[in-house]
N, C-alpha and C. Protein backbone atom coordinates (compact mmCIF):
# COMPACT_ATOMS: atom_id res chain seq x y z
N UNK A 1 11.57 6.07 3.09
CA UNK A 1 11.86 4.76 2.57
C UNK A 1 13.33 4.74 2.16
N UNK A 2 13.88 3.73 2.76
CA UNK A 2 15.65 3.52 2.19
C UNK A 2 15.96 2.51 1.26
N UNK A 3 16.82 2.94 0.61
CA UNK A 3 17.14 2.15 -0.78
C UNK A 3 16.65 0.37 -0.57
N UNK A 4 17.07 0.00 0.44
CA UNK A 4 16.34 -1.36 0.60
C UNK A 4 14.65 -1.72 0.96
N UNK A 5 14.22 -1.02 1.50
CA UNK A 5 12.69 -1.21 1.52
C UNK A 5 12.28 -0.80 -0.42
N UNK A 6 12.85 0.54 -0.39
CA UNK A 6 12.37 0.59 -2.28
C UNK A 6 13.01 -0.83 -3.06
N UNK A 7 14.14 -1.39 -2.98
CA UNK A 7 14.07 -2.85 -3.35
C UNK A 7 12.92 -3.68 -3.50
N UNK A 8 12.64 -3.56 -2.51
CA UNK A 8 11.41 -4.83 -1.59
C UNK A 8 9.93 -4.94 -2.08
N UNK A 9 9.93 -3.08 -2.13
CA UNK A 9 8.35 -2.79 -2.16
C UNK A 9 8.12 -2.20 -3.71
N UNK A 10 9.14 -1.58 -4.47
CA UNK A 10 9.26 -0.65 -5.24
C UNK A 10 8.59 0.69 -5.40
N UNK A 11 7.95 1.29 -6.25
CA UNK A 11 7.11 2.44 -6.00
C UNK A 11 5.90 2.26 -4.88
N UNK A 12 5.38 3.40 -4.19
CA UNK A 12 4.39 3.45 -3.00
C UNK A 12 3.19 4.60 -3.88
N UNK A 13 1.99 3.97 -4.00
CA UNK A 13 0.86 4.87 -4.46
C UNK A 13 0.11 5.40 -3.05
N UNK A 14 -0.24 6.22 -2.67
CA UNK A 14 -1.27 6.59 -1.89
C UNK A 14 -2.45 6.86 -1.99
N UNK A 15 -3.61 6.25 -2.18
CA UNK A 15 -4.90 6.71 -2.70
C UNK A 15 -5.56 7.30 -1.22
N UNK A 16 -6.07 8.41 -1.73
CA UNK A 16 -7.38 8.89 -0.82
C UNK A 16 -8.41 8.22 -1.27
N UNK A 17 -9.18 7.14 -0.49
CA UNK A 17 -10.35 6.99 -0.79
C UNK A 17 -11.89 7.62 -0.08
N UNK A 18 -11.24 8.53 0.60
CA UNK A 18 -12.76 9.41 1.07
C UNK A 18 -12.68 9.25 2.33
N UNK A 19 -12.92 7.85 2.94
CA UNK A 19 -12.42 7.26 4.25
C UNK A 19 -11.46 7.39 4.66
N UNK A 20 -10.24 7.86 4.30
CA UNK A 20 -8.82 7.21 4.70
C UNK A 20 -7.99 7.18 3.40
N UNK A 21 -6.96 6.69 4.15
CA UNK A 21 -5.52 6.00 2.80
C UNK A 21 -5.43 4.99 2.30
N UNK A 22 -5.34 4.77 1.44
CA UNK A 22 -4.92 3.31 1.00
C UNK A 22 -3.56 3.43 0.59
N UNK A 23 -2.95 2.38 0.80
CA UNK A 23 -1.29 2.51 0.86
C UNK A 23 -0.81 1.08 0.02
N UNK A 24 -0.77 1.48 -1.22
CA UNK A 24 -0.22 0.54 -2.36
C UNK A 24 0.85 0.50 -2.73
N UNK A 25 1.95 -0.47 -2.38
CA UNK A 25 3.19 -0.81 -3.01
C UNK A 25 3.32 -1.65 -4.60
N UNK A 26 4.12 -1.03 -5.47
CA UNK A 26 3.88 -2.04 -7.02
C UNK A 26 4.11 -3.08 -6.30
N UNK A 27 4.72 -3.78 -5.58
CA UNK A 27 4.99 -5.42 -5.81
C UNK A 27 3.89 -6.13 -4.81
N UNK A 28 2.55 -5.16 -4.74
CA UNK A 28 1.74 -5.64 -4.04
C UNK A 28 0.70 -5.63 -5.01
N UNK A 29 0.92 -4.78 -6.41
CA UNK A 29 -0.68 -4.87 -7.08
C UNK A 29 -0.84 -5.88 -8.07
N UNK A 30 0.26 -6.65 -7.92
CA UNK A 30 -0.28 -8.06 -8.84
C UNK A 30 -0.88 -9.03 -7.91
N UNK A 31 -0.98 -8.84 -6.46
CA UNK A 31 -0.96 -9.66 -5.43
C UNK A 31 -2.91 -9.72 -5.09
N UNK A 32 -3.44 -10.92 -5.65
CA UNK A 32 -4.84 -10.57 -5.41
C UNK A 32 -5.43 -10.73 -4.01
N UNK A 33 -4.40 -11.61 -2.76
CA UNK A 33 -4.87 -11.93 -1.98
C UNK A 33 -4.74 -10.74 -0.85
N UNK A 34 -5.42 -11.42 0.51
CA UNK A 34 -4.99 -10.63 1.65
C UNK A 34 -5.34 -8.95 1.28
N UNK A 35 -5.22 -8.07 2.36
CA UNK A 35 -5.81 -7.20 2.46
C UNK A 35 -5.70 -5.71 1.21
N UNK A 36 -4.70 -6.25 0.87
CA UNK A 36 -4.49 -5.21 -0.84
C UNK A 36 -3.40 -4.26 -0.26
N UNK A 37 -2.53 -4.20 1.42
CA UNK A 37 -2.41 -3.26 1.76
C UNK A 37 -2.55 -2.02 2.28
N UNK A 38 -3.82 -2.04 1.74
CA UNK A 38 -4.87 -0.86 2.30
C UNK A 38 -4.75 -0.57 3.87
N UNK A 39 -5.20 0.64 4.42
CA UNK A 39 -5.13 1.28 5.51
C UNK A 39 -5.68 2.57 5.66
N UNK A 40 -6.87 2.12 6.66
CA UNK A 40 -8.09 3.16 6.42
C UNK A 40 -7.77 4.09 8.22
N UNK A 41 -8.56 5.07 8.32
CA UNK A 41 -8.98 5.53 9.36
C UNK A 41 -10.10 5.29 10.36
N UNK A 42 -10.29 3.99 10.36
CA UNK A 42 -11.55 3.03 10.81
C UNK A 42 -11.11 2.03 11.63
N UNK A 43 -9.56 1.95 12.30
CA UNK A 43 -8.75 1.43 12.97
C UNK A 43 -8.68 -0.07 13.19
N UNK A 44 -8.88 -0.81 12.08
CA UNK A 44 -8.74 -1.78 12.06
C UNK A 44 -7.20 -2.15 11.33
């Protein structure tokens, strides 16, 4: 990540949820809509 995407997105969490990754940016977790970001191994 380059100084401008960390602008954009700010910190990046990675959760393992058992299935896969979930891939959380802070300026996405106030965001209730749409997919949360998330990104599983179930290829959708």
């Amino acid at each position: 990540m380059d100084k401008n995407e960390y602008e954009q997105h700010g910190d990046i969490v990675i959760e393992d949820t058992g299935f896969g990754f979930r891939v959380i940016s802070e300026s996405m977790k106030n965001d209730e809509g749409g997919c949360g970001g998330g990104c599983s191994g179930c290829g959708h």
